[in-house]
Structure formats: structure tokens, C-alpha cells
Protein backbone atom coordinates (compact mmCIF):
# COMPACT_ATOMS: atom_id res chain seq x y z
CA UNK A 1 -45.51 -37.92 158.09
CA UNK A 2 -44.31 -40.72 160.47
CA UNK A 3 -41.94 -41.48 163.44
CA UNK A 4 -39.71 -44.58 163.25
CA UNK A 5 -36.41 -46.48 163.55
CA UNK A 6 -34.28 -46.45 160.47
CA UNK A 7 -33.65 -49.77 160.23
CA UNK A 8 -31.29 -49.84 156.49
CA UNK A 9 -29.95 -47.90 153.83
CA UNK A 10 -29.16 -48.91 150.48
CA UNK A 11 -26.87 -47.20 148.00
CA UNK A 12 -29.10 -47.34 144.60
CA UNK A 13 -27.86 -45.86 141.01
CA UNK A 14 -30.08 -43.83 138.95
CA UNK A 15 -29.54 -43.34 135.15
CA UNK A 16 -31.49 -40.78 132.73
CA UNK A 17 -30.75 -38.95 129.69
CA UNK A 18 -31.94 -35.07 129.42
CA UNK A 19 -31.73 -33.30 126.29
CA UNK A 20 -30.27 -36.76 125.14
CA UNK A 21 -27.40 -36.36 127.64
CA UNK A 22 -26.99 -39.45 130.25
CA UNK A 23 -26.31 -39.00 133.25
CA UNK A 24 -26.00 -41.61 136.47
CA UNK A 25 -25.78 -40.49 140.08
CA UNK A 26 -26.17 -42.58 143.54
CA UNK A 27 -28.96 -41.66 146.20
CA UNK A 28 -29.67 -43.41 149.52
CA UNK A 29 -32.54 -45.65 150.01
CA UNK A 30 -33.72 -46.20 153.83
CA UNK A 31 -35.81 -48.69 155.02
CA UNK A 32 -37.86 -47.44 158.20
CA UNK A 33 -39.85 -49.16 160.85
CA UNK A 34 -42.97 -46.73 161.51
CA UNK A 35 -43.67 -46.24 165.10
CA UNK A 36 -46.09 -43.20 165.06
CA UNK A 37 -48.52 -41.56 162.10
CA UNK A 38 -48.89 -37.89 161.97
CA UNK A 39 -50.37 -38.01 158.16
CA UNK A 40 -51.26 -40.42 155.49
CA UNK A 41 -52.87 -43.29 155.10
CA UNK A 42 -51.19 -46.29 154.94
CA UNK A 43 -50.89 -49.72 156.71
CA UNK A 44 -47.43 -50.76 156.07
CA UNK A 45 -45.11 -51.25 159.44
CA UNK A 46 -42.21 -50.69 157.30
CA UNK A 47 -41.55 -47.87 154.52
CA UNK A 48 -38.51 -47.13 152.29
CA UNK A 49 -37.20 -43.12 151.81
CA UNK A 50 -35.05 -42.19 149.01
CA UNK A 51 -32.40 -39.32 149.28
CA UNK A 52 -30.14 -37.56 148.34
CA UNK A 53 -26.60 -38.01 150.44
CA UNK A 54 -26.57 -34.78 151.79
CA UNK A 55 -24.03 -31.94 152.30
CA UNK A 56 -24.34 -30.06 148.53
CA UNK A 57 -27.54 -32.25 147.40
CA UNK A 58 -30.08 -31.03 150.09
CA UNK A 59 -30.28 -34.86 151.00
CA UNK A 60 -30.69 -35.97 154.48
CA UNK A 61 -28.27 -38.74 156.08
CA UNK A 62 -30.25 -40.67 158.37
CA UNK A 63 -28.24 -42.87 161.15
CA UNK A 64 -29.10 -46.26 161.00
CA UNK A 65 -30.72 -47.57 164.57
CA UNK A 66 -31.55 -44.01 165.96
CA UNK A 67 -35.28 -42.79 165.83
């Protein structure tokens, strides 16, 4: 768990099959400047999340610049 300043987001593109059905859907990839650890170890200043949009999706939007 970490505090930081979003610094980017990305739109990526996922593809899969399941059951042998494709499918292809777009998440948001953030890149985050870590300003305070709660938990984990890492030593990375910088870390990328991965999410969903939001709204129906249970993803979070994060606003880019804002902690």
C-alpha cells in the first residue's frame, strides 16, 4: 500500500480466448510516483497500476497530477 502522485495513464488492450471464445477489452495503466509506504517491500520510486475504467467495471479512474 503506498501514497503518491499519479504521474500517467496509458490506455492498454488485452486479448484472451475462454472456452475458445476471444475476447479484447481496454484497461487503464497508471504510472505513480510513490511518496509514502504503508506495506510491501519494494524500492522502486515509481510503480505502474492497472484498472479497470470504472463506472460498471469496479475500476478506479485516477486524476492525473493529484495525490
Amino acid at each position: 500500500m503506498v501514497a503518491g502522485k499519479i504521474l500517467s495513464k496509458e490506455t492498454i488492450e488485452i486479448t484472451g480466448t475462454v472456452d475458445n471464445i476471444p475476447y479484447k477489452l481496454q484497461q487503464a495503466k497508471y504510472k505513480i510516483l510513490v511518496q509514502k509506504k504503508f506495506k510491501g517491500i519494494f524500492n522502486q520510486d515509481t510503480i505502474f497500476i492497472q484498472t479497470a475504467f470504472g463506472d460498471d467495471d469496479c475500476g478506479f479512474d485516477f486524476i492525473i497530477g493529484k495525490k
